[in-house]
N, C-alpha and C. Protein backbone atom coordinates (compact mmCIF):
# COMPACT_ATOMS: atom_id res chain seq x y z
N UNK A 1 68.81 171.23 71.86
CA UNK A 1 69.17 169.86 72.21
C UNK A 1 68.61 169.50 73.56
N UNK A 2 67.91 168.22 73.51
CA UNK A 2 67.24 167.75 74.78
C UNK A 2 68.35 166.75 75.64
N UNK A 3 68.97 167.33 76.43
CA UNK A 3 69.54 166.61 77.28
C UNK A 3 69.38 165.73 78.81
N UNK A 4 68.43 165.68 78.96
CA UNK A 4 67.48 164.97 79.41
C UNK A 4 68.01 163.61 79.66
N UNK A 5 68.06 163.06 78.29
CA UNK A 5 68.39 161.40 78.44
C UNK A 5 70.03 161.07 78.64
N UNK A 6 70.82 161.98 79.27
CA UNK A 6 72.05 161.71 79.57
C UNK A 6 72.12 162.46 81.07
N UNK A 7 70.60 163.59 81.53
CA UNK A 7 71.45 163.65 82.68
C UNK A 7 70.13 163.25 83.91
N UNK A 8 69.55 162.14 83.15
CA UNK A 8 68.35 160.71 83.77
C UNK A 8 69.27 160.07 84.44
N UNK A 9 70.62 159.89 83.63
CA UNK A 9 70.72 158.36 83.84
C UNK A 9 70.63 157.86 82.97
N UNK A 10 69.95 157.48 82.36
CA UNK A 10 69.39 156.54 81.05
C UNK A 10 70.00 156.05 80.49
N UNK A 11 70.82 157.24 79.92
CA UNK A 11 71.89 156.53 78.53
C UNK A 11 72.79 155.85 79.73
N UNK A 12 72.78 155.22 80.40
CA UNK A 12 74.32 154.85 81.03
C UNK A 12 73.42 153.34 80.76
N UNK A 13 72.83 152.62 80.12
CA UNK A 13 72.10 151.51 80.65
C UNK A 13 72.37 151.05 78.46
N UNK A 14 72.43 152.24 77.66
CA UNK A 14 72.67 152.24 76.45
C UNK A 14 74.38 151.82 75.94
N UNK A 15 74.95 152.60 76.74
CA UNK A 15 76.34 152.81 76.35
C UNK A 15 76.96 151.61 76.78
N UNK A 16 77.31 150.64 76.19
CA UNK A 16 78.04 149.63 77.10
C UNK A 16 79.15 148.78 76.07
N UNK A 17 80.64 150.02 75.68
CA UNK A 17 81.38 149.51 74.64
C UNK A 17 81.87 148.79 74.70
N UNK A 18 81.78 148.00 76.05
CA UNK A 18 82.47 146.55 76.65
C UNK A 18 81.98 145.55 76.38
N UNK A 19 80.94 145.43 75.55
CA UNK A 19 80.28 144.34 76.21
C UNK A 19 80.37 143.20 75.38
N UNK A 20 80.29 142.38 75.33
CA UNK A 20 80.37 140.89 74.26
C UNK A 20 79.31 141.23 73.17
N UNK A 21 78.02 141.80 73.77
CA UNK A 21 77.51 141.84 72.85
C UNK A 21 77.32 143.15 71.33
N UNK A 22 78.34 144.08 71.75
CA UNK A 22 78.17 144.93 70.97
C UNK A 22 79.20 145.30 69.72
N UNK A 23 78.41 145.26 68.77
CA UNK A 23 79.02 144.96 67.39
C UNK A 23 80.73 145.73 67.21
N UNK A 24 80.22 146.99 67.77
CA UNK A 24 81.81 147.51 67.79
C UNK A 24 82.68 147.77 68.62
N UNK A 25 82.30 146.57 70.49
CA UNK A 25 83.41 146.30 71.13
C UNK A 25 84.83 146.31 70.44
N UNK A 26 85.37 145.45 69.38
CA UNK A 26 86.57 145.53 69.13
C UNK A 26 87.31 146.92 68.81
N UNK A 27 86.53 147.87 68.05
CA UNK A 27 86.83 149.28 67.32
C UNK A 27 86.67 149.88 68.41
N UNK A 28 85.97 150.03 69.22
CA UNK A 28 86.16 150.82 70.58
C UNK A 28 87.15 150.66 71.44
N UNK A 29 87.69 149.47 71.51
CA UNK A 29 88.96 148.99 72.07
C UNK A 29 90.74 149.55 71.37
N UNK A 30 89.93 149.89 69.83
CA UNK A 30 91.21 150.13 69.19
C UNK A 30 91.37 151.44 69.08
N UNK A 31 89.94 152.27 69.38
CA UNK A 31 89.95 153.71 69.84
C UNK A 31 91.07 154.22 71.26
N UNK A 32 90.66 153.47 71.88
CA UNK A 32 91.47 153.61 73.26
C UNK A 32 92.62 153.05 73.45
N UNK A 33 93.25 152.16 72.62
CA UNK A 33 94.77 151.96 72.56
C UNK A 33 95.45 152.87 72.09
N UNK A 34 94.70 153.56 70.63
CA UNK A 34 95.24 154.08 69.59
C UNK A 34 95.84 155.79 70.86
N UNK A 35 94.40 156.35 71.48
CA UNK A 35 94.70 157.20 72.60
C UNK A 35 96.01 157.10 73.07
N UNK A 36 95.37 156.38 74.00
CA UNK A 36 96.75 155.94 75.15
C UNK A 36 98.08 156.00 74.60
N UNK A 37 98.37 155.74 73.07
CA UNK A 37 99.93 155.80 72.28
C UNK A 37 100.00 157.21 71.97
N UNK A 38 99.19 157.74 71.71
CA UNK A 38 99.45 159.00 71.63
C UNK A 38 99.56 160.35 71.94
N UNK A 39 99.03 160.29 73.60
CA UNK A 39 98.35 160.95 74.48
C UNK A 39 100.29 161.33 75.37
N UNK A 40 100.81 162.44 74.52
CA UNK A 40 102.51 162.49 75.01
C UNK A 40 102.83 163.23 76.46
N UNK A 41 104.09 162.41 76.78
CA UNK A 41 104.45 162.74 77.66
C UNK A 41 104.29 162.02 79.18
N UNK A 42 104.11 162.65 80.34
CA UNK A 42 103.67 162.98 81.64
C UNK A 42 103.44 163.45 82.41
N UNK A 43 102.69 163.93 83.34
CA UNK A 43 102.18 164.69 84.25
C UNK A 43 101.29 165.79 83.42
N UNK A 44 101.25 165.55 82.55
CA UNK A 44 100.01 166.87 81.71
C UNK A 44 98.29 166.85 82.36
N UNK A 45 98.45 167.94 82.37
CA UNK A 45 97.09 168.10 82.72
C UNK A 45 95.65 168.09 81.66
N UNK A 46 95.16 167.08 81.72
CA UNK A 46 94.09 166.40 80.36
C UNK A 46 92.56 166.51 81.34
N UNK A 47 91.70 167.07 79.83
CA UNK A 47 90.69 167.16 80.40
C UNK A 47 89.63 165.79 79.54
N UNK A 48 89.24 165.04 80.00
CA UNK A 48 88.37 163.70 79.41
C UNK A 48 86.96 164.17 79.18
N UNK A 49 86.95 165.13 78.18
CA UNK A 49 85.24 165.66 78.09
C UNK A 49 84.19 164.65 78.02
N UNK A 50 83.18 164.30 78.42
CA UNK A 50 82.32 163.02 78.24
C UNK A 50 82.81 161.82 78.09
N UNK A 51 83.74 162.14 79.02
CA UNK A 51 84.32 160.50 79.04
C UNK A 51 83.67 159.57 80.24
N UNK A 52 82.42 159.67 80.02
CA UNK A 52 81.53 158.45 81.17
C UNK A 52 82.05 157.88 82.25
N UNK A 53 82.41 156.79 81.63
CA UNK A 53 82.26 155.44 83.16
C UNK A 53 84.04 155.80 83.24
N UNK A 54 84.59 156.64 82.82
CA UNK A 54 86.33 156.62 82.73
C UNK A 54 87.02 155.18 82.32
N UNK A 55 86.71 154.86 80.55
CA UNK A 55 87.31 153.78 80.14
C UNK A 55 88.90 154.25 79.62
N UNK A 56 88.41 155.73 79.50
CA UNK A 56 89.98 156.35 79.01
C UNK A 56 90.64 156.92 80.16
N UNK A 57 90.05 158.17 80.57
CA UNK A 57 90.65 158.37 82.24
C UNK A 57 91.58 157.62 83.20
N UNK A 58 90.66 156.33 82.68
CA UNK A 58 91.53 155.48 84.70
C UNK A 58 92.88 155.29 83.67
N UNK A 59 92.72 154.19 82.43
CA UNK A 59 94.62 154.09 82.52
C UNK A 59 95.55 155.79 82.33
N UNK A 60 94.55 156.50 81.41
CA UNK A 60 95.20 158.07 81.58
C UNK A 60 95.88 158.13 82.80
N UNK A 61 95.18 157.91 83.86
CA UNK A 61 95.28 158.58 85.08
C UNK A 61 96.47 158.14 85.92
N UNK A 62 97.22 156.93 85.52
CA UNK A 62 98.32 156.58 85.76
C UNK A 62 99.32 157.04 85.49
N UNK A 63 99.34 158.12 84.94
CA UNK A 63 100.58 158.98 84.09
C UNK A 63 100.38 160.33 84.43
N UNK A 64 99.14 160.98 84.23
CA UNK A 64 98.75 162.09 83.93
C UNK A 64 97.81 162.84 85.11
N UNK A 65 97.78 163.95 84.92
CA UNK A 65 96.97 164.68 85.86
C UNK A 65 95.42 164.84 84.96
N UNK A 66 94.37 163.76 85.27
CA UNK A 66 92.91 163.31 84.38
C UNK A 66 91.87 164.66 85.00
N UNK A 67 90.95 165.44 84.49
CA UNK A 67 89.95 165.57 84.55
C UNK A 67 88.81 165.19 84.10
N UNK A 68 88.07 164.28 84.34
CA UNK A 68 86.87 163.44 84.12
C UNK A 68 85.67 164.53 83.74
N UNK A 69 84.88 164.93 83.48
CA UNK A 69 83.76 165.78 83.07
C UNK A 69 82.62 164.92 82.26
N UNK A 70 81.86 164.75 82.95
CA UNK A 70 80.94 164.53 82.13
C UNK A 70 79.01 165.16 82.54
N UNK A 71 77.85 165.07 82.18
CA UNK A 71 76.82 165.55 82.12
C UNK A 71 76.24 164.46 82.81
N UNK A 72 76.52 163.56 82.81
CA UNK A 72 75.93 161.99 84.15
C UNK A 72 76.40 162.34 84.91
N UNK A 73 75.83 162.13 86.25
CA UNK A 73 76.39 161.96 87.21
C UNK A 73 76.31 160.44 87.79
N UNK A 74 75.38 159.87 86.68
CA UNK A 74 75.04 158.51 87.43
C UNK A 74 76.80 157.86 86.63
N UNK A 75 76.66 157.97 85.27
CA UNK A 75 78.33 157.92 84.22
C UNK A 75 79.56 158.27 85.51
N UNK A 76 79.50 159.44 85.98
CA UNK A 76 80.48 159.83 87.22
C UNK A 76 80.96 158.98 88.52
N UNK A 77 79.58 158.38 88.47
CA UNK A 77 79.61 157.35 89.53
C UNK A 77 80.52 156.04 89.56
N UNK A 78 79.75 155.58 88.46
CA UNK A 78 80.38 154.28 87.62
C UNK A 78 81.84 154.43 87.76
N UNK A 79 82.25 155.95 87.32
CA UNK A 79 83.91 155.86 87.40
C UNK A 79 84.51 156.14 88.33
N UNK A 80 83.65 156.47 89.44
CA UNK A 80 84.62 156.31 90.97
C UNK A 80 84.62 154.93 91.60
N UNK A 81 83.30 154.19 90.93
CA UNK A 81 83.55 152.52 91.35
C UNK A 81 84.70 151.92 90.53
N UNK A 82 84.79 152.34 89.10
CA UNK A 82 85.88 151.70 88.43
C UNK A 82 87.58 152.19 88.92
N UNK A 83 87.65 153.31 89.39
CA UNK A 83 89.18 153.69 89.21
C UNK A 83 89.39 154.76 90.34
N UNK A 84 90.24 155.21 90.50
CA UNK A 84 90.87 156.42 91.40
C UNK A 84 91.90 156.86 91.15
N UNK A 85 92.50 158.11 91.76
CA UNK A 85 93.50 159.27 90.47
C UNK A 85 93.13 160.16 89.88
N UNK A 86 92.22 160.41 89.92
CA UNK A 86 91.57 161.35 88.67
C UNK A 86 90.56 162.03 89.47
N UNK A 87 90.23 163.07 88.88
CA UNK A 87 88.97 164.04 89.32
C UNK A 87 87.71 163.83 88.70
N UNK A 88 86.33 163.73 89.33
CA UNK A 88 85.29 163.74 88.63
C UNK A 88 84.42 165.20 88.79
N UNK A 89 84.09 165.52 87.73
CA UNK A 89 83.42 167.21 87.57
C UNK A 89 81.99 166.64 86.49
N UNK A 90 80.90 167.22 87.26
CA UNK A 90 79.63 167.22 86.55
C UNK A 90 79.63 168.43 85.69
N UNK A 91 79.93 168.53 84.51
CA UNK A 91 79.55 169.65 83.88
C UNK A 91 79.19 169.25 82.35
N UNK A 92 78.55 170.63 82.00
CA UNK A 92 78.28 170.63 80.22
C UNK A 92 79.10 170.91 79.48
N UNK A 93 79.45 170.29 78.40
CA UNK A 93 80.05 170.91 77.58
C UNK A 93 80.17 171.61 76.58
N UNK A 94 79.19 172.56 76.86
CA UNK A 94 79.08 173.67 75.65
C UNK A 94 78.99 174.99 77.22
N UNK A 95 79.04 174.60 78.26
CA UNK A 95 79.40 175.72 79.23
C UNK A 95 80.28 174.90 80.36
N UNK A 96 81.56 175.40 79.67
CA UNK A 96 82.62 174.10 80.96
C UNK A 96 83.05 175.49 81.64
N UNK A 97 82.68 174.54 82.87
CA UNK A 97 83.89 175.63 83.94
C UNK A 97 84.75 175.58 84.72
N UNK A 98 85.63 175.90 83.74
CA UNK A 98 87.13 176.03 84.08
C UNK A 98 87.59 176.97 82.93
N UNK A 99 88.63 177.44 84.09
CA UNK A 99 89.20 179.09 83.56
C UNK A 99 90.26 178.85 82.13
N UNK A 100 90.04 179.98 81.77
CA UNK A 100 91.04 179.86 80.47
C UNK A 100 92.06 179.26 80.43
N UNK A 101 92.84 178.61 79.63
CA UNK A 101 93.94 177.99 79.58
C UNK A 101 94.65 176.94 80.67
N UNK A 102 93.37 175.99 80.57
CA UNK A 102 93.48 174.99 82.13
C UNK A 102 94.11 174.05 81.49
N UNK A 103 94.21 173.65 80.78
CA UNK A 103 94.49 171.70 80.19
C UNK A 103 95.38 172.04 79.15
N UNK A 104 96.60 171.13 78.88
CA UNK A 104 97.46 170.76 77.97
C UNK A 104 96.95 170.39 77.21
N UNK A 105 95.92 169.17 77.46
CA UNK A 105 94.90 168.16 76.40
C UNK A 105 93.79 167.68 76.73
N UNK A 106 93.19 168.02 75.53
CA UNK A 106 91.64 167.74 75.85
C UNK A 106 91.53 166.73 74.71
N UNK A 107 90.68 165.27 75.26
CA UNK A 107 89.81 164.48 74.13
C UNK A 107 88.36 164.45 74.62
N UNK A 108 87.87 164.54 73.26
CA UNK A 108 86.52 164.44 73.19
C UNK A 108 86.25 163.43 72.40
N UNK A 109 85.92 162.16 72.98
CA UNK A 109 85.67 161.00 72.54
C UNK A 109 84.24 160.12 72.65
N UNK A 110 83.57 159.85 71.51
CA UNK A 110 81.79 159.10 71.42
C UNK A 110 81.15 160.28 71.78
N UNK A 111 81.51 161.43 71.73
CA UNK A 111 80.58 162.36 72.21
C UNK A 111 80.12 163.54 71.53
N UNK A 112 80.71 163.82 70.10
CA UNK A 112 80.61 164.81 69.16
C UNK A 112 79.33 164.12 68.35
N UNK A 113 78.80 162.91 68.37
CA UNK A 113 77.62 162.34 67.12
C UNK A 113 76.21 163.02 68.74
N UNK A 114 76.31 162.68 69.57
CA UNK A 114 75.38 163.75 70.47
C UNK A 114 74.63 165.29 70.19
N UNK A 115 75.51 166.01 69.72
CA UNK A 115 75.15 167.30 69.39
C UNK A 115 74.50 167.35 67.96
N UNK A 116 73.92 168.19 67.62
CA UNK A 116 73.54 168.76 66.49
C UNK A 116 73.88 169.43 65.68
N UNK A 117 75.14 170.56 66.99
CA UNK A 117 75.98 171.41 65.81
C UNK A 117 77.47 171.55 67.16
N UNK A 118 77.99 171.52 66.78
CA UNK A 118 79.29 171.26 68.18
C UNK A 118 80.35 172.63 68.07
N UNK A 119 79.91 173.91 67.08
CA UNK A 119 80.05 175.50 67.30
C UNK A 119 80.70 175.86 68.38
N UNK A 120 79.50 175.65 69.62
CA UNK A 120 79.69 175.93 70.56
C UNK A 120 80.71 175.44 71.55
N UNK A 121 80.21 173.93 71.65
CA UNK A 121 81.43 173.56 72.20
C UNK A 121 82.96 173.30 72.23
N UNK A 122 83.13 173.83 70.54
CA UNK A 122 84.38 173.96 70.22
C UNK A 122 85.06 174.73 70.68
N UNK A 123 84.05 176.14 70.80
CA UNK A 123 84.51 177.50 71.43
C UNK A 123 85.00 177.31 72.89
N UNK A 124 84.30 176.65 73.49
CA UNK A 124 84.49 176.53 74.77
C UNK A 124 86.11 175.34 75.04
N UNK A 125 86.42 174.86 73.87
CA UNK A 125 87.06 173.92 74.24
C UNK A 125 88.47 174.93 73.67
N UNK A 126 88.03 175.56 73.12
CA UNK A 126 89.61 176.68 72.50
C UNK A 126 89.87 177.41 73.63
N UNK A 127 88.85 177.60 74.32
CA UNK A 127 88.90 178.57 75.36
C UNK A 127 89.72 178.21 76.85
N UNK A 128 89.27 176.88 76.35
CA UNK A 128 90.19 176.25 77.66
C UNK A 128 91.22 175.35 77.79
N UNK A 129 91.65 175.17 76.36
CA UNK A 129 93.02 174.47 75.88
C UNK A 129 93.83 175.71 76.05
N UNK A 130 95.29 175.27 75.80
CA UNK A 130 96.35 176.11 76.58
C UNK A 130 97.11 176.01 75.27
N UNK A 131 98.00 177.22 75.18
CA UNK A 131 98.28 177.66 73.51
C UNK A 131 99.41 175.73 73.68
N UNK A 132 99.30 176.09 72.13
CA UNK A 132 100.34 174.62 71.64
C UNK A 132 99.72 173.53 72.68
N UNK A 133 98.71 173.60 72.86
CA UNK A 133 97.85 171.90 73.80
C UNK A 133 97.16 171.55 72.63
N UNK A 134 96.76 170.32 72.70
CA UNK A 134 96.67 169.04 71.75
C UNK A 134 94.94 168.68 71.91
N UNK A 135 94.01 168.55 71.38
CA UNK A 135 92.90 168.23 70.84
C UNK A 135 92.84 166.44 69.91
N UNK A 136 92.16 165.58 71.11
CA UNK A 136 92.11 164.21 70.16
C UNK A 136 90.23 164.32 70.21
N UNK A 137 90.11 164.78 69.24
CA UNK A 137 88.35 164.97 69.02
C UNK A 137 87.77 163.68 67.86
N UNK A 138 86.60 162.85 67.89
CA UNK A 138 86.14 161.66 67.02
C UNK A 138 84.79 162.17 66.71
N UNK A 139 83.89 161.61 65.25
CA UNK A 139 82.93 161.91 65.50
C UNK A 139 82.49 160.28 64.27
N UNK A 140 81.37 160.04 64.20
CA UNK A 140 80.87 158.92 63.64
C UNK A 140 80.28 159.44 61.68
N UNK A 141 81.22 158.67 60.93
CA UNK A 141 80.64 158.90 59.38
C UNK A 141 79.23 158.88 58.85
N UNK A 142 79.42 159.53 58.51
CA UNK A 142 78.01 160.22 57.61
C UNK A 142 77.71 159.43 56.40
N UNK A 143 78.56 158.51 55.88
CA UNK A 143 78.27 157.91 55.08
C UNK A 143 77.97 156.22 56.07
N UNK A 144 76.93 156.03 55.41
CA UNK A 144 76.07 154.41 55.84
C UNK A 144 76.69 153.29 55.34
N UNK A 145 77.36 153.34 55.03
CA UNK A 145 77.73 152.00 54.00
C UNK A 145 78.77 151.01 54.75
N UNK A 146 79.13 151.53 56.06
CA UNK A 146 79.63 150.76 57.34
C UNK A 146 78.90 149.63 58.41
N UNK A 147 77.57 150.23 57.81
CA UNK A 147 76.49 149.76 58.09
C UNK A 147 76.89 148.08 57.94
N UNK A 148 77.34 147.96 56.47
CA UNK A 148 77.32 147.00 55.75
C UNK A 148 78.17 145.46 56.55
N UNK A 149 78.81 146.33 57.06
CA UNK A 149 80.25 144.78 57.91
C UNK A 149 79.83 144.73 59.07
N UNK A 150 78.75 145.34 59.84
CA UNK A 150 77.74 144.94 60.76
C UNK A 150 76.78 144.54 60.71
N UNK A 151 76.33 143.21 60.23
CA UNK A 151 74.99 142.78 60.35
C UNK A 151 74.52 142.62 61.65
N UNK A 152 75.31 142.76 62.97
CA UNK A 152 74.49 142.40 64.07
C UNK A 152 73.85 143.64 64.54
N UNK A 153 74.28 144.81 64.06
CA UNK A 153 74.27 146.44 64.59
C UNK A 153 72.70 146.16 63.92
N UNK A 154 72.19 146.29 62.57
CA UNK A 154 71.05 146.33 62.63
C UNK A 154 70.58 144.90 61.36
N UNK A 155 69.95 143.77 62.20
CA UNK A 155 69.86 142.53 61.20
C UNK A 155 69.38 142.64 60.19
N UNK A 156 70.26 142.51 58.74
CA UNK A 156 68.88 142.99 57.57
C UNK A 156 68.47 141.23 57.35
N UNK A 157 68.41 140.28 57.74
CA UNK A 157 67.60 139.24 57.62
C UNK A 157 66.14 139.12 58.50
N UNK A 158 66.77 139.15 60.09
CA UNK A 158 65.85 139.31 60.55
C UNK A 158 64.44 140.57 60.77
N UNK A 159 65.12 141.80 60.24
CA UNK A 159 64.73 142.89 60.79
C UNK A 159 64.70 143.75 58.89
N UNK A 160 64.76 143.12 58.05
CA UNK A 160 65.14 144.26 56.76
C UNK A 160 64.61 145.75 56.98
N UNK A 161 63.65 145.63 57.36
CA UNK A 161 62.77 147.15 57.09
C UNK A 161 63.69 148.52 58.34
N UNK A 162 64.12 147.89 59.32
CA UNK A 162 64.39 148.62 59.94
C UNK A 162 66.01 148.76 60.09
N UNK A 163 66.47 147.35 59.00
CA UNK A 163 67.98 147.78 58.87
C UNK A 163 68.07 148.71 57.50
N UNK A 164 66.68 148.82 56.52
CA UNK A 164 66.67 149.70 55.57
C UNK A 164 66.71 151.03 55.88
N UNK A 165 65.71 151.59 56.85
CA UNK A 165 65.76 152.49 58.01
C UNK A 165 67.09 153.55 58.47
N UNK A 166 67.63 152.22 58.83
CA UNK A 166 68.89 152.20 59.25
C UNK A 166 69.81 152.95 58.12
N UNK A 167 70.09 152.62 57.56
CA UNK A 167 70.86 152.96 56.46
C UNK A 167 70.39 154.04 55.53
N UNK A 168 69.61 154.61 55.33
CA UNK A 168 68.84 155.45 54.99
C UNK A 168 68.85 156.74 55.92
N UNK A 169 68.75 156.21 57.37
CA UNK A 169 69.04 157.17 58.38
C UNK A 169 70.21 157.94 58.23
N UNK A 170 71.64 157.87 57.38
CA UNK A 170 72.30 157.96 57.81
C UNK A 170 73.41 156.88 58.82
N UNK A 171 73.19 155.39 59.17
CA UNK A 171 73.85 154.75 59.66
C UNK A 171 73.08 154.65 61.13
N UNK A 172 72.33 155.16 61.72
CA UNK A 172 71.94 155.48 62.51
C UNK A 172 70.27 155.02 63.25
N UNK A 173 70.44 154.41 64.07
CA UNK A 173 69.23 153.01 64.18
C UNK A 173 67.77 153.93 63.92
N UNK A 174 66.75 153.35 63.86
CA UNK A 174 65.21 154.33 63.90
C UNK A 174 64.86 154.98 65.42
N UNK A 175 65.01 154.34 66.44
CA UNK A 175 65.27 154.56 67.32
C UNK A 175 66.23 156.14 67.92
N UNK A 176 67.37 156.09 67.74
CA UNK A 176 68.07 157.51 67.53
C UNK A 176 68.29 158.02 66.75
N UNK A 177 67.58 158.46 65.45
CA UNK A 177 67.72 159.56 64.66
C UNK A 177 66.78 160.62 65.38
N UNK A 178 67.21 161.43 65.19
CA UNK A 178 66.92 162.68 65.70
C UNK A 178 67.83 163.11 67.49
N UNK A 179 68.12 161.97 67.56
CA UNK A 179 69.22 162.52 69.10
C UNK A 179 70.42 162.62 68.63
N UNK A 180 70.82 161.22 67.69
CA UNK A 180 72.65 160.99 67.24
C UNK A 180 72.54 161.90 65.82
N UNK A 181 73.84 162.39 65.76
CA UNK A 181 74.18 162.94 64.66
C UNK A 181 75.76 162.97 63.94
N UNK A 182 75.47 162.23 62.59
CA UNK A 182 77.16 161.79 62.08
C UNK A 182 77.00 163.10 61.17
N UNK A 183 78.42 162.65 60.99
CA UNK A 183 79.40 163.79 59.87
C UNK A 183 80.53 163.02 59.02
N UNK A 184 80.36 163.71 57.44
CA UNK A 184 81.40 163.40 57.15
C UNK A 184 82.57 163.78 57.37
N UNK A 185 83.59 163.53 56.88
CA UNK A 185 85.43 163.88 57.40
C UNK A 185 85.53 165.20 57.24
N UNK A 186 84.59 165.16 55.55
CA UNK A 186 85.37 166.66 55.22
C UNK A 186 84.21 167.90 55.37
N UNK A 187 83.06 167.47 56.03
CA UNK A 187 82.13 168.78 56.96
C UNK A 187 82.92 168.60 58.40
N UNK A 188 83.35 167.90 58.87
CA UNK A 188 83.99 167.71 60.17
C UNK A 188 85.38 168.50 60.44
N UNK A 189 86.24 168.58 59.31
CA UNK A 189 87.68 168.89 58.65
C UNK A 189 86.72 170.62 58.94
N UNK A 190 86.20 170.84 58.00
CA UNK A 190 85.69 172.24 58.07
C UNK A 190 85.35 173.01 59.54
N UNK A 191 84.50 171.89 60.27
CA UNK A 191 83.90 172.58 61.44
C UNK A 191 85.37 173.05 62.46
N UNK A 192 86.25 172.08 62.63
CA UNK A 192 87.09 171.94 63.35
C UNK A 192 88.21 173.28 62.96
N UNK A 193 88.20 173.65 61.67
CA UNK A 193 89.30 174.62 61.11
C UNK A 193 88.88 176.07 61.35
N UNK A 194 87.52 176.46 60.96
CA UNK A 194 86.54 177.48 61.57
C UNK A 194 86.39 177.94 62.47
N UNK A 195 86.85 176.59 63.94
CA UNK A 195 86.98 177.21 65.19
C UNK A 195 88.18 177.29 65.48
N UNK A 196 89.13 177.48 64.64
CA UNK A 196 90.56 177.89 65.07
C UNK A 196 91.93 176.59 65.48
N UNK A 197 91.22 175.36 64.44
CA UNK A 197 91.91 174.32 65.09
C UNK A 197 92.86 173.59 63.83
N UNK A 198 93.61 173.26 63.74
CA UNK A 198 94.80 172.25 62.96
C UNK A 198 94.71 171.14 63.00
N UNK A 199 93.77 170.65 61.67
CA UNK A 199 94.51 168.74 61.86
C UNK A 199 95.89 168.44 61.90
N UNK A 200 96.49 167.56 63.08
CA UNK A 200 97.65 167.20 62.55
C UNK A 200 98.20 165.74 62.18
N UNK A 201 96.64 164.94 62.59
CA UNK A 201 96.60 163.43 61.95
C UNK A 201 95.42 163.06 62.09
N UNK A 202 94.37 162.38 61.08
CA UNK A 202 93.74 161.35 61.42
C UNK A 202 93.53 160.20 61.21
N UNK A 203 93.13 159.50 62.01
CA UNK A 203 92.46 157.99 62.06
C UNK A 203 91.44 157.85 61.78
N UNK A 204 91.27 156.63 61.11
CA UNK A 204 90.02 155.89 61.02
C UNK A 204 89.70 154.76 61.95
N UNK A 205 88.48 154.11 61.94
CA UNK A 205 88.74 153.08 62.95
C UNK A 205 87.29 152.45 61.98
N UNK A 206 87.12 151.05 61.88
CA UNK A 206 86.55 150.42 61.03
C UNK A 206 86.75 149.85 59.94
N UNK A 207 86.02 149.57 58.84
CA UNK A 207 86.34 149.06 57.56
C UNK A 207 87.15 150.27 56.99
N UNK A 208 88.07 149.87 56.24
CA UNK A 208 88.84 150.83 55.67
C UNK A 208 88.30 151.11 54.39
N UNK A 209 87.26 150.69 53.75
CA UNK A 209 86.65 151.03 52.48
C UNK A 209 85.87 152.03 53.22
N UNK A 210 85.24 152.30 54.29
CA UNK A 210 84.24 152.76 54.54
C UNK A 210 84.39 152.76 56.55
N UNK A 211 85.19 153.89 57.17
CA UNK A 211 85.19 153.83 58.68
C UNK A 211 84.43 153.93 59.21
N UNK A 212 84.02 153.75 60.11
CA UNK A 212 82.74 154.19 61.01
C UNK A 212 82.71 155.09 61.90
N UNK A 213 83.88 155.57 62.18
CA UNK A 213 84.79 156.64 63.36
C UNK A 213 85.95 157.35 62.09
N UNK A 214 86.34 158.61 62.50
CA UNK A 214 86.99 159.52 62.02
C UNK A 214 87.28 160.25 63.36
N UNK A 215 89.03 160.09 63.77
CA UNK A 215 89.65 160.44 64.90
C UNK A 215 90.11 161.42 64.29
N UNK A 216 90.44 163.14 65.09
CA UNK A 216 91.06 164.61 64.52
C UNK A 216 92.01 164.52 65.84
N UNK A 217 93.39 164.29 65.30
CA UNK A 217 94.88 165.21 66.18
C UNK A 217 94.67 166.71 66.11
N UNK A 218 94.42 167.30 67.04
CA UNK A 218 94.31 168.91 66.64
C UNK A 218 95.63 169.65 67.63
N UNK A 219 96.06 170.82 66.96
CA UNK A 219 96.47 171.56 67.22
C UNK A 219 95.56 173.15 67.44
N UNK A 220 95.78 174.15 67.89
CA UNK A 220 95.01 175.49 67.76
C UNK A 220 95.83 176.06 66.69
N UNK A 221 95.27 176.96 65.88
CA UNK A 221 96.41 177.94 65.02
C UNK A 221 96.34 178.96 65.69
């Protein structure tokens, strides 16, 4: 995996789930409510794996003891202009460092369709969850057909060939295939159980014929 274009800078100029103009501002918004209701308790110590500009972190951080982590540092930045409370740590996440059994809860959120195979970083994330701590992990569907209730994501009027592309890709523009990578629920259900982990709810977030996001409650067994 070429990581490169996340620790440029670059992608921070891509990622922008705020914005008016992006097709799944609203579902990204309902990602991070849905969090925040479920994220129990207070004073727990949570680690925000690739959580960028800290859209989840800063309100986290009003309750909770936040660790921010991400592979930007330019992303790191952004979230010391946005918020305070929380810790920011440059690291990878398929080699995090911090000692065994640091965090109550870890989410890994927009950041599992990045990898190619997420093995590794699962390991690392068992390794540093704390027995009976909580796992809110998402990754983006493998099936295209979500494609469909976004015409602005890729125009098939203006653009057919490359919203055909699109959909054919996997859901996934011509542009990033070969960097982004989706999964279905139930290769995702598998990866997650393999590394020693318990669904104990998920969400969808999107069309309900067809989600575009698949949220995992995890437990460790």
């Amino acid at each position: 995996m070429d990581k490169r274009l996340y620790t440029s800078g670059e992608y921070v100029t891509h990622f922008r789930p705020d914005s008016g103009k992006n097709s799944f501002r609203e579902i990204y918004s309902k990602k991070r409510d849905y969090l925040l209701d479920r994220v129990p308790g207070r004073n727990l110590r949570i680690l925000d794996l690739g959580g960028g500009m800290g859209r989840i972190t800063i309100p986290l951080s009003s309750k909770h003891r936040v660790v921010l982590a991400d592979l930007s540092i330019e992303m790191l930045r952004l979230a010391g202009e946005n918020g305070t409370g929380f810790e920011r740590l440059n690291c990878d996440a398929e080699e995090l460092c911090f000692k065994n059994e640091s965090f109550d809860c870890i989410l890994i959120i927009d950041l599992v369709p990045h990898f190619p195979s997420v093995v590794q970083m699962l390991a690392e994330i068992r390794r540093v969850l704390k027995p009976g701590g909580m796992l809110f992990i998402d990754t983006t569907n493998s099936n295209p057909l979500w494609v469909l209730n976004y015409p602005r994501y890729a125009n098939p009027l203006r653009r057919p060939v490359r919203w055909l592309r699109t959909l054919l890709g996997g859901g996934i523009l011509p542009e990033w295939q070969g960097k982004i990578h989706h999964q279905s629920r139930r290769h995702f259900r598998y990866l997650l159980e393999q590394s020693g982990f318990s669904v104990q709810e998920w969400a969808s977030f999107g069309p309900f014929w067809c989600p575009k996001w698949f949220l995992a409650v995890c437990t460790m067994r």
